[in-house]
N, C-alpha and C. Protein backbone atom coordinates (compact mmCIF):
# COMPACT_ATOMS: atom_id res chain seq x y z
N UNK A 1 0.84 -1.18 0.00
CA UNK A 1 0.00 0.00 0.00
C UNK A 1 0.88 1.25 0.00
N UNK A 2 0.74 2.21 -0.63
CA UNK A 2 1.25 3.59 -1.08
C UNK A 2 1.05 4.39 0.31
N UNK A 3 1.83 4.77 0.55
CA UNK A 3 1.49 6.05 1.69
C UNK A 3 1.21 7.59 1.14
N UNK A 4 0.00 7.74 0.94
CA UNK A 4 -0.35 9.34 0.40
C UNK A 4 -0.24 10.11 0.95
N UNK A 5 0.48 10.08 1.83
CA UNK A 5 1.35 11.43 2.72
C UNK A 5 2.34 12.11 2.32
N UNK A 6 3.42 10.45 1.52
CA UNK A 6 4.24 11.20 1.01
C UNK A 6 3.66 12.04 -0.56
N UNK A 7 2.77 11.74 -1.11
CA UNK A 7 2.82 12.39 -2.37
C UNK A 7 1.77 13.54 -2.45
N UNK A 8 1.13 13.48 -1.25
CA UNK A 8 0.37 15.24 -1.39
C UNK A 8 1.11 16.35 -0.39
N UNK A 9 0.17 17.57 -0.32
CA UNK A 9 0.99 18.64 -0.25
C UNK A 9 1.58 18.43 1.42
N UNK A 10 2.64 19.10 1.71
CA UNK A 10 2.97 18.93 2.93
C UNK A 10 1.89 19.68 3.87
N UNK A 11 2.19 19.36 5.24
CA UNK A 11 1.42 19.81 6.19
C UNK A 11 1.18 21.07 6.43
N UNK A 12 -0.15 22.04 6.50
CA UNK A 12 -0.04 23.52 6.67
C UNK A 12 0.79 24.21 7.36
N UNK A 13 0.75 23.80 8.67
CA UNK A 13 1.31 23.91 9.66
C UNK A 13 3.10 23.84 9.71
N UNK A 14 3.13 23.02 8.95
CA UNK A 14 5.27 23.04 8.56
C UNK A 14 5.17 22.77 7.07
N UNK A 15 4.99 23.99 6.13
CA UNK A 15 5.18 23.43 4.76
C UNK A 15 6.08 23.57 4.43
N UNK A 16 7.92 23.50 5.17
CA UNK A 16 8.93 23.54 4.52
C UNK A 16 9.56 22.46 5.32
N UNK A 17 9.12 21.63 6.56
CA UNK A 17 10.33 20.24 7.02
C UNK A 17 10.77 20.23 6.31
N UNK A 18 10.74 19.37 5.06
CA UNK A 18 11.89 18.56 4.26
C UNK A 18 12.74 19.41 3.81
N UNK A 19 12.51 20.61 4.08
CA UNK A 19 14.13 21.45 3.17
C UNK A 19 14.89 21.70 4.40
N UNK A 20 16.16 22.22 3.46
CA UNK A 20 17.05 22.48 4.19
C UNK A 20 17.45 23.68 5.07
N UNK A 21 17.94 24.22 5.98
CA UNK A 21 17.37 25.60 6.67
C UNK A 21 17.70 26.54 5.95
N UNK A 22 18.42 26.68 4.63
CA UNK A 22 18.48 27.61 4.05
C UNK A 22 17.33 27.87 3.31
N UNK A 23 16.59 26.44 2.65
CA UNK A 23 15.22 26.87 2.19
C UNK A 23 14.35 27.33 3.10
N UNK A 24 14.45 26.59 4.39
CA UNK A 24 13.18 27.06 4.99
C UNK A 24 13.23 28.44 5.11
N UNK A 25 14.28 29.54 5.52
CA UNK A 25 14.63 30.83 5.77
C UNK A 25 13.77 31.20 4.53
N UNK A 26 14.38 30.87 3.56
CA UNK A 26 14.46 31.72 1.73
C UNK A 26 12.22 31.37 2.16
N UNK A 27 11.93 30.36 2.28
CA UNK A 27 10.00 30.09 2.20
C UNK A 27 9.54 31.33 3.45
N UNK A 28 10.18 31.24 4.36
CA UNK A 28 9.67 31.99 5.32
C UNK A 28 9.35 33.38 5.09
N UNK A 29 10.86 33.60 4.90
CA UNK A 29 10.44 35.10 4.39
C UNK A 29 9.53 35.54 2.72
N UNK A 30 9.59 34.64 2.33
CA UNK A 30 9.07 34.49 0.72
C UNK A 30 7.53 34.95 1.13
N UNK A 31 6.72 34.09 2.04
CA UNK A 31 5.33 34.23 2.43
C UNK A 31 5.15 34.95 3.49
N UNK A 32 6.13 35.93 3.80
CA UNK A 32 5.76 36.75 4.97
C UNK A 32 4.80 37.79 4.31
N UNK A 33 4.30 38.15 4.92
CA UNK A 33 3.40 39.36 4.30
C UNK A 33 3.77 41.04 5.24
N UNK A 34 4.54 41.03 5.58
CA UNK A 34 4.73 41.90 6.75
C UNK A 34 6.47 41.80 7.27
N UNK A 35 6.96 42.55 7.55
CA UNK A 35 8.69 42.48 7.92
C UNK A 35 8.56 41.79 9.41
N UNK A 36 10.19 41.09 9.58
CA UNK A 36 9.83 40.32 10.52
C UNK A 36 11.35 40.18 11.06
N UNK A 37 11.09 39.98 12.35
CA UNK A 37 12.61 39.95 13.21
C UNK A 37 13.05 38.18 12.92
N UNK A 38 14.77 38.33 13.20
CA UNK A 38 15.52 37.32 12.57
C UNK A 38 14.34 36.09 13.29
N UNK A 39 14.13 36.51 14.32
CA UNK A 39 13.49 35.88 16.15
C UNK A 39 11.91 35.01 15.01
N UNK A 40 11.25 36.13 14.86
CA UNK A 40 9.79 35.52 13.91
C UNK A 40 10.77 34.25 12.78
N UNK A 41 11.06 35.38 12.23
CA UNK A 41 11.61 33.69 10.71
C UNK A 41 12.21 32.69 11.15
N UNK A 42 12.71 32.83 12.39
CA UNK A 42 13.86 31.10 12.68
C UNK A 42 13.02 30.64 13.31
N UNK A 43 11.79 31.14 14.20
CA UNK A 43 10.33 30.51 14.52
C UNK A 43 9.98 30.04 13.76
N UNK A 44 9.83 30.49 12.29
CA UNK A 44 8.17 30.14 10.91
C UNK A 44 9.57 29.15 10.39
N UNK A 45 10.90 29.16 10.18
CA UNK A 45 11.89 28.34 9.59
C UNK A 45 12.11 27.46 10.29
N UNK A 46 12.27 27.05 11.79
CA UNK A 46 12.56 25.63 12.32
C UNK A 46 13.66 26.14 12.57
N UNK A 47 14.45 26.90 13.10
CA UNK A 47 15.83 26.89 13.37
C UNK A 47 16.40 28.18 14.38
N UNK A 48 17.88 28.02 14.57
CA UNK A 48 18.37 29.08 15.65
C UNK A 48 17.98 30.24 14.91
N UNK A 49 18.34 31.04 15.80
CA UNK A 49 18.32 32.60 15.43
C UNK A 49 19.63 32.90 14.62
N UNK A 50 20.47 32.50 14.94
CA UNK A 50 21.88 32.59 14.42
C UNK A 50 21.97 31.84 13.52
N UNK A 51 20.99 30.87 12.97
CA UNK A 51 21.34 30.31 11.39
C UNK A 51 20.49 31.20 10.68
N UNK A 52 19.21 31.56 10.76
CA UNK A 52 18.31 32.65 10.26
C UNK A 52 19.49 33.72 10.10
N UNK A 53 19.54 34.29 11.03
CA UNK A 53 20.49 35.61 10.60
C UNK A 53 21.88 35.15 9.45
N UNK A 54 22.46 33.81 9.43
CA UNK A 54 23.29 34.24 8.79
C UNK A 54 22.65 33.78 7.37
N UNK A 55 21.43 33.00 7.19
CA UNK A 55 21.20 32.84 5.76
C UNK A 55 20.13 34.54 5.23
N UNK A 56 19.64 35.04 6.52
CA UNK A 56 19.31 36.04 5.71
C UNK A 56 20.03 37.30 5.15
N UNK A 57 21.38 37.39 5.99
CA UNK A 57 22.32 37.87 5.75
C UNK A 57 22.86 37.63 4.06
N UNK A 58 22.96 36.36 3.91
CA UNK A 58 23.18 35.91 2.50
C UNK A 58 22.12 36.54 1.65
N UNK A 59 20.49 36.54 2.19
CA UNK A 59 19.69 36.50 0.95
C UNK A 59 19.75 38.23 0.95
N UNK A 60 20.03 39.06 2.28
CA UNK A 60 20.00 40.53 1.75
C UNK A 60 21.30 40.97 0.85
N UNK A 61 22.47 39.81 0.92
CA UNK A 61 23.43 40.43 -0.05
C UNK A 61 22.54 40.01 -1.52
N UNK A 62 22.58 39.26 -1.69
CA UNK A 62 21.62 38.84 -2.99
C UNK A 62 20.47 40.03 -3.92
N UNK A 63 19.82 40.53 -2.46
CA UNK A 63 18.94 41.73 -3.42
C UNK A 63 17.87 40.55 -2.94
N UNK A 64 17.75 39.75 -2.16
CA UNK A 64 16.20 38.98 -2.15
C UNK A 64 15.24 39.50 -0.92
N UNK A 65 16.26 40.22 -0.13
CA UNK A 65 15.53 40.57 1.43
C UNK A 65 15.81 41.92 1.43
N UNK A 66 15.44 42.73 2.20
CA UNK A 66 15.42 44.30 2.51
C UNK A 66 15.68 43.57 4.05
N UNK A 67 17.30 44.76 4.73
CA UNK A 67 16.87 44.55 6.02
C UNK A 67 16.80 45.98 6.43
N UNK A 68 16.12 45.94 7.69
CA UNK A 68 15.69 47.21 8.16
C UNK A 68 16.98 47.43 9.69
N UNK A 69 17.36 48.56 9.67
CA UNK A 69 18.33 48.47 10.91
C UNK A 69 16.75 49.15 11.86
N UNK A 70 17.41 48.64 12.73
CA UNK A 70 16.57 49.04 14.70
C UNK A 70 16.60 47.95 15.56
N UNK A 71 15.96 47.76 16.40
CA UNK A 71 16.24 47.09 17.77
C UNK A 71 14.77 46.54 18.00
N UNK A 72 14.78 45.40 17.55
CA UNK A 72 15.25 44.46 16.53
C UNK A 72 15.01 44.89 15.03
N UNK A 73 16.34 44.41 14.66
CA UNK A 73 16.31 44.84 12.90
C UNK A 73 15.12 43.54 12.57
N UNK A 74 14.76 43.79 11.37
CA UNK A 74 13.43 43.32 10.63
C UNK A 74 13.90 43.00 9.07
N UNK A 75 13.25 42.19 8.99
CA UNK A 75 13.32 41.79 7.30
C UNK A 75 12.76 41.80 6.60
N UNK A 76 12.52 41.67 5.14
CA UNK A 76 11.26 41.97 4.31
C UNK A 76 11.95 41.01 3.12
N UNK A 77 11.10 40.17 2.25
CA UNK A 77 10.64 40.34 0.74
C UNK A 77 10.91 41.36 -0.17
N UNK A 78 11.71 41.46 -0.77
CA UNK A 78 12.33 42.41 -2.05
C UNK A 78 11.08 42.08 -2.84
N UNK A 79 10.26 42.46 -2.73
CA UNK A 79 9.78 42.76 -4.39
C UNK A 79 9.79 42.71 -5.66
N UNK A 80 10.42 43.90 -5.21
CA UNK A 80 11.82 44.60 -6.17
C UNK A 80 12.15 43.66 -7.67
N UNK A 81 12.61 42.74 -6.42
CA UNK A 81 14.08 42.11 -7.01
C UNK A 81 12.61 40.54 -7.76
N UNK A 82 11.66 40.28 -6.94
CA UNK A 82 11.12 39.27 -7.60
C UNK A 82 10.19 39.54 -8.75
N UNK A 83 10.34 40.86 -8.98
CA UNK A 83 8.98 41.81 -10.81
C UNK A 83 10.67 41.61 -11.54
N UNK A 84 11.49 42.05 -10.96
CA UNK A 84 13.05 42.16 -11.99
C UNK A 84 12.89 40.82 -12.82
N UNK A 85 13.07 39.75 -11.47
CA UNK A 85 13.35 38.27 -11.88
C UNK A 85 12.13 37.55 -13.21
N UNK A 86 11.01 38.36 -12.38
CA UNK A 86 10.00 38.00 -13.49
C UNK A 86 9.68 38.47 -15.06
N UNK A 87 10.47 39.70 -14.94
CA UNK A 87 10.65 40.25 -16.55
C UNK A 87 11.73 39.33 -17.36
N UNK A 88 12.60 38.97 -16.46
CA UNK A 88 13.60 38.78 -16.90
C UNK A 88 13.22 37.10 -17.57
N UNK A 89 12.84 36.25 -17.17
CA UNK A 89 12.32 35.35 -17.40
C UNK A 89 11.34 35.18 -18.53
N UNK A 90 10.57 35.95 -18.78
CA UNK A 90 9.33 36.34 -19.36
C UNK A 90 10.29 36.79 -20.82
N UNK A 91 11.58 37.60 -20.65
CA UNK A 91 12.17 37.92 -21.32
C UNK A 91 12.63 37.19 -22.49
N UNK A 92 13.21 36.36 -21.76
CA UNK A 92 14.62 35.37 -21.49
C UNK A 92 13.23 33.78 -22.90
N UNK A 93 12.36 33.51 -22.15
CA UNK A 93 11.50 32.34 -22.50
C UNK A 93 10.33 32.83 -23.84
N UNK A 94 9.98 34.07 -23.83
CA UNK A 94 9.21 34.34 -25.06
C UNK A 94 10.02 35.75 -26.02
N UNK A 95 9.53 35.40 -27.47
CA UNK A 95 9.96 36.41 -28.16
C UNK A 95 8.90 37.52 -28.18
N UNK A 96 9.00 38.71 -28.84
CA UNK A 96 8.98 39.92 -28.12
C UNK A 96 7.32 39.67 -29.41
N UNK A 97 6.96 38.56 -30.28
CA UNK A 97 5.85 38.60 -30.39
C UNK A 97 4.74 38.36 -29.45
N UNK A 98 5.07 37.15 -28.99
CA UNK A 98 4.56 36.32 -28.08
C UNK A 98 4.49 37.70 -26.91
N UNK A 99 5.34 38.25 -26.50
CA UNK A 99 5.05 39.27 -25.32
C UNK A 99 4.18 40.42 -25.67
N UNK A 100 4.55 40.42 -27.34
CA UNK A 100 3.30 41.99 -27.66
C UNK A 100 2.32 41.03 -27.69
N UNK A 101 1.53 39.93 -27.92
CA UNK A 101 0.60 39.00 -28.15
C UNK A 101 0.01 39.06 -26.35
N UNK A 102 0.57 38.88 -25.61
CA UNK A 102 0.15 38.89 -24.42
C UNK A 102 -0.23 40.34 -23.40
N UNK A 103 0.61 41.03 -24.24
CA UNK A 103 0.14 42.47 -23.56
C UNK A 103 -1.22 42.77 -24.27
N UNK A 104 -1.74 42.67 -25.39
CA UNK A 104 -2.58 43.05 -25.90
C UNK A 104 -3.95 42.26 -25.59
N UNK A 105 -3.95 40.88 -25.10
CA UNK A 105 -4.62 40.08 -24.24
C UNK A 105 -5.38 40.28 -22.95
N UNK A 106 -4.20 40.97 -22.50
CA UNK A 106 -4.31 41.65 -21.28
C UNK A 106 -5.21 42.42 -20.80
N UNK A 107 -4.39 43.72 -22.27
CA UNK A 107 -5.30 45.08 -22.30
C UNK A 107 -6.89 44.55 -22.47
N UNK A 108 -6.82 43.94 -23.80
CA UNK A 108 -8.76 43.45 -23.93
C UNK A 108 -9.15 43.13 -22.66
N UNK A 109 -8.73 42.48 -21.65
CA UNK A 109 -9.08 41.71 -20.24
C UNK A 109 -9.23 42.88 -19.58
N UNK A 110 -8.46 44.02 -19.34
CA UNK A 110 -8.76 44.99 -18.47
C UNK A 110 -9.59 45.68 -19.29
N UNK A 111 -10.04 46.14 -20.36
CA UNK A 111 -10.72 47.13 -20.91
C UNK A 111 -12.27 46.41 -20.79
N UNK A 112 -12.14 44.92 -21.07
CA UNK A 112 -13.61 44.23 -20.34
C UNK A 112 -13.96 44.96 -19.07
N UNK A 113 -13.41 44.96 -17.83
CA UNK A 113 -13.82 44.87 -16.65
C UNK A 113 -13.56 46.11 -16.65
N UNK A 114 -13.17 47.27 -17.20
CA UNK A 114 -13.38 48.50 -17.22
C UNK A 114 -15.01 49.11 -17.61
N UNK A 115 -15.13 48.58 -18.64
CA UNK A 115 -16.56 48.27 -19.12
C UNK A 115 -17.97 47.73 -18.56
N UNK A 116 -16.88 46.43 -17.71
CA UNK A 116 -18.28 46.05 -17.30
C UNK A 116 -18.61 46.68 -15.58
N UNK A 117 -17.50 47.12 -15.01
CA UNK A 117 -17.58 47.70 -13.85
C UNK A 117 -17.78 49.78 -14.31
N UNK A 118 -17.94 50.16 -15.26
CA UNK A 118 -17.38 51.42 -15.39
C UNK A 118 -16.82 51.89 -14.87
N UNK A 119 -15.30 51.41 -14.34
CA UNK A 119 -14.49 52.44 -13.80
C UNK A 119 -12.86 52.11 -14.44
N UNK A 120 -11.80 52.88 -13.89
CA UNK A 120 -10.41 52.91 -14.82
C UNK A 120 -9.87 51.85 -14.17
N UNK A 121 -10.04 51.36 -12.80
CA UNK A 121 -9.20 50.41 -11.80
C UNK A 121 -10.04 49.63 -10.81
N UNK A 122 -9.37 48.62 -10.25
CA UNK A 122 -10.37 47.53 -9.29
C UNK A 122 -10.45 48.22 -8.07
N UNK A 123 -9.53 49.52 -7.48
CA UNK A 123 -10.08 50.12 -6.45
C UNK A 123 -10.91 51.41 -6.27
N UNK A 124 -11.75 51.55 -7.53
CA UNK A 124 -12.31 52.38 -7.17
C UNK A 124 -13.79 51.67 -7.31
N UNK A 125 -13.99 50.29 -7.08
CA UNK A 125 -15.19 49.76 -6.77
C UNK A 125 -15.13 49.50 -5.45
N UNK A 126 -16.50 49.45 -4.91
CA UNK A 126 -16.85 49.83 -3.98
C UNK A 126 -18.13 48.49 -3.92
N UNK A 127 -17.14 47.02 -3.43
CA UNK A 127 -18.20 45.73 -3.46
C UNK A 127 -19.14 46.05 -2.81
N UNK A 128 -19.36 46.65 -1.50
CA UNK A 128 -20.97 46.64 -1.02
C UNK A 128 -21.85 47.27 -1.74
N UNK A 129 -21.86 48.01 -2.80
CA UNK A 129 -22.85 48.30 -3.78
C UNK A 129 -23.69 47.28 -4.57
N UNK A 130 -22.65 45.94 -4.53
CA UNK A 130 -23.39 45.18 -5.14
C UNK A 130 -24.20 43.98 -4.23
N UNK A 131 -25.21 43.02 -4.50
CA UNK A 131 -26.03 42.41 -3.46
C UNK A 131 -24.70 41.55 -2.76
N UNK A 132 -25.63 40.91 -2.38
CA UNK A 132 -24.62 39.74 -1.27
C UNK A 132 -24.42 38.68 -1.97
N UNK A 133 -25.48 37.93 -2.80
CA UNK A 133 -25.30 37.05 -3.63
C UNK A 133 -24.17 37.26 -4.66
N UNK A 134 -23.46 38.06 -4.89
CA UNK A 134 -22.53 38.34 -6.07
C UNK A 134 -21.30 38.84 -5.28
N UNK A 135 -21.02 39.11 -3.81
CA UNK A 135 -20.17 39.95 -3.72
C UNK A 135 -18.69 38.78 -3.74
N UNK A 136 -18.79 37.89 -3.40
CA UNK A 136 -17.62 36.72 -4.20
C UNK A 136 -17.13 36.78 -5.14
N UNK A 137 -18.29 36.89 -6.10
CA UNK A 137 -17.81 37.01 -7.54
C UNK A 137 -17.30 38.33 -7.80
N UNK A 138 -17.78 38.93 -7.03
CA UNK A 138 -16.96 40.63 -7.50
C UNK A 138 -15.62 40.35 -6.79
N UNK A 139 -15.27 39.60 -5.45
CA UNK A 139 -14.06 39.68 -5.88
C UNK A 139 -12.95 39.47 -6.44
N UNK A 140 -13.24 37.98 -6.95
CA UNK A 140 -12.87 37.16 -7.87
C UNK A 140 -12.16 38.13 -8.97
N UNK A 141 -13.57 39.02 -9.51
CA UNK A 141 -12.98 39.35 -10.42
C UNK A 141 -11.79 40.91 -10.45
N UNK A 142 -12.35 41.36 -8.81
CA UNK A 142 -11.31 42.52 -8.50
C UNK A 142 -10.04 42.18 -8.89
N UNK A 143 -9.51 40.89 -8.45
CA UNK A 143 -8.49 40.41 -8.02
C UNK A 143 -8.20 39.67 -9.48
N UNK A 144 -8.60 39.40 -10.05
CA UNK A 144 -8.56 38.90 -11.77
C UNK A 144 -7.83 40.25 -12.25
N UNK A 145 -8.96 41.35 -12.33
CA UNK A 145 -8.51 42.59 -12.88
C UNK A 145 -7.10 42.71 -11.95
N UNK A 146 -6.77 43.07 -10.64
CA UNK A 146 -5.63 44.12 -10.73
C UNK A 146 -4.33 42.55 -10.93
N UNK A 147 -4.47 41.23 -11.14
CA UNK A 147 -3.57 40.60 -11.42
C UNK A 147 -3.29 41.06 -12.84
N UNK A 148 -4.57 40.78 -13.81
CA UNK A 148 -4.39 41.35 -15.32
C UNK A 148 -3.16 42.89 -15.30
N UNK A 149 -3.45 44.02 -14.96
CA UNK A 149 -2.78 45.09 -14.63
C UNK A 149 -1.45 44.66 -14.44
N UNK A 150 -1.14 43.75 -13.25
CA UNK A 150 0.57 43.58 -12.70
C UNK A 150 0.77 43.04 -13.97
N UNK A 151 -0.07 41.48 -14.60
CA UNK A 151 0.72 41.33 -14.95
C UNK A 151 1.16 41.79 -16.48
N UNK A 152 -0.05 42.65 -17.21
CA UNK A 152 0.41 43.31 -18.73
C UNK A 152 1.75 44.66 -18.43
N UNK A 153 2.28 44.69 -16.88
CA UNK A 153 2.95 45.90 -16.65
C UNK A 153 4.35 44.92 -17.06
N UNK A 154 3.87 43.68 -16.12
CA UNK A 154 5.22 42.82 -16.40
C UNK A 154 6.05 42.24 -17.97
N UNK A 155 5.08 41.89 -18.57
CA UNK A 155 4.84 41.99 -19.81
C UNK A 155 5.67 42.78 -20.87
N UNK A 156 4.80 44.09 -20.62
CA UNK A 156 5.51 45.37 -21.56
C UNK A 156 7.17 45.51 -21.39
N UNK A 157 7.43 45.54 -19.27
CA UNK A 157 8.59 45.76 -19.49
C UNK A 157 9.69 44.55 -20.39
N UNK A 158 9.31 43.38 -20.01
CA UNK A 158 9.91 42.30 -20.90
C UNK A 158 9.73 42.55 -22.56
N UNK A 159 8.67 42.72 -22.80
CA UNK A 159 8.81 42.80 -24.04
C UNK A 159 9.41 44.08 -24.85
N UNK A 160 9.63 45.56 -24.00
CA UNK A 160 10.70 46.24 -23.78
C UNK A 160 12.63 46.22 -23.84
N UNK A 161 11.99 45.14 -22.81
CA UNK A 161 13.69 44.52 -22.47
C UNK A 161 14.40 43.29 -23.57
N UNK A 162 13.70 42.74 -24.56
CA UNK A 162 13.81 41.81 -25.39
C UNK A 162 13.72 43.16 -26.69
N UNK A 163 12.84 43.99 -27.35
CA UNK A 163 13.31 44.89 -27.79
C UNK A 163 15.01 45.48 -27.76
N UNK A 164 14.91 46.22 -26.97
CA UNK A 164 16.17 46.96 -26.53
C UNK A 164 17.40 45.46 -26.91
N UNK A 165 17.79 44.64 -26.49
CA UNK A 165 18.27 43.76 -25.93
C UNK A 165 18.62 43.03 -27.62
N UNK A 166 17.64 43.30 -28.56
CA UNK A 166 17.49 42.60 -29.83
C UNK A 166 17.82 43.72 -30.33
N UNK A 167 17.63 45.00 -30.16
CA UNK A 167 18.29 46.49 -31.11
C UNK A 167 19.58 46.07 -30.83
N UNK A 168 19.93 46.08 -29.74
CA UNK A 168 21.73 46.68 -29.46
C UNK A 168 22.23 45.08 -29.83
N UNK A 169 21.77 44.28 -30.44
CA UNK A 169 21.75 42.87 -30.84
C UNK A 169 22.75 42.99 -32.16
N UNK A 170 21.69 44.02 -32.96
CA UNK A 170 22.05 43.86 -34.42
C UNK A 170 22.34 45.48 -34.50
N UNK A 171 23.18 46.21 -33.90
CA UNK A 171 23.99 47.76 -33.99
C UNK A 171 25.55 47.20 -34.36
């Protein structure tokens, strides 16, 4: 008999055991939603404080963490550095048709829900206007729309950066 423990998702509660404490650090802070002392991540990571600090030490040389100096210094999720990684990829894996093909996808997707919400953006709706029976689906689709937005921004710049990248190609 198969044990289906091992082949579905790990446990909510520790979804990084099986890695190693450098992954668990790199997951911890990945899903933080909020900056957090070395003390919080080697809690949410399984480990000392002094292995936390020195792998996040590694990931702020990297450009993957923001640390904050104070008493206690705090850490954060670069952003930043994970829209960079994602152009770059986006870049790197499609040609700059395929990226104008997807920005323009996009746009139709937001210019729908511009239309069908009449407004320019997903925060200037205002879900309790609509009944209760629908307000799920409105957010569904809030959150449809401002993903559409990130991601035709992500898009352009790649297909920007594959431009440029293909000019100074053939100069």
């Amino acid at each position: 008999m198969v044990d289906d423990r091992r082949n579905g998702p790990p446990p909510f509660d520790r979804p990084f055991e099986n890695e190693d404490t450098k992954q668990r650090v790199y997951g911890a802070v990945l899903h933080a939603r909020e900056s957090m002392t070395a003390a919080e991540i080697a809690d949410k990571a399984d480990c000392s404080e002094e292995s936390a600090r020195t792998h996040l030490s590694f990931y702020v040389d990297l450009g993957i963490v923001i640390h904050h100096e104070g008493r206690p210094a705090r850490y954060e999720r670069n952003d930043d550095y994970f829209r960079w990684r994602r152009v770059n990829e986006l870049a790197l894996n499609n040609s700059v048709d395929e990226l104008q093909t997807r920005v323009s996808e996009l746009t139709d997707q937001i210019e729908a829900y511009r239309d069908e919400y009449d407004a320019d953006s997903p925060s200037e709706i205002d879900v309790l206007e609509f009944g209760p029976e629908r307000i799920d689906d409105i957010y569904v689709d809030l959150g449809d729309w401002a993903t559409a937005i990130e991601e035709r921004r992500l898009h352009e710049r790649a297909r920007r950066k594959s431009v440029s990248s293909t000019a100074s190609s053939h100069s």
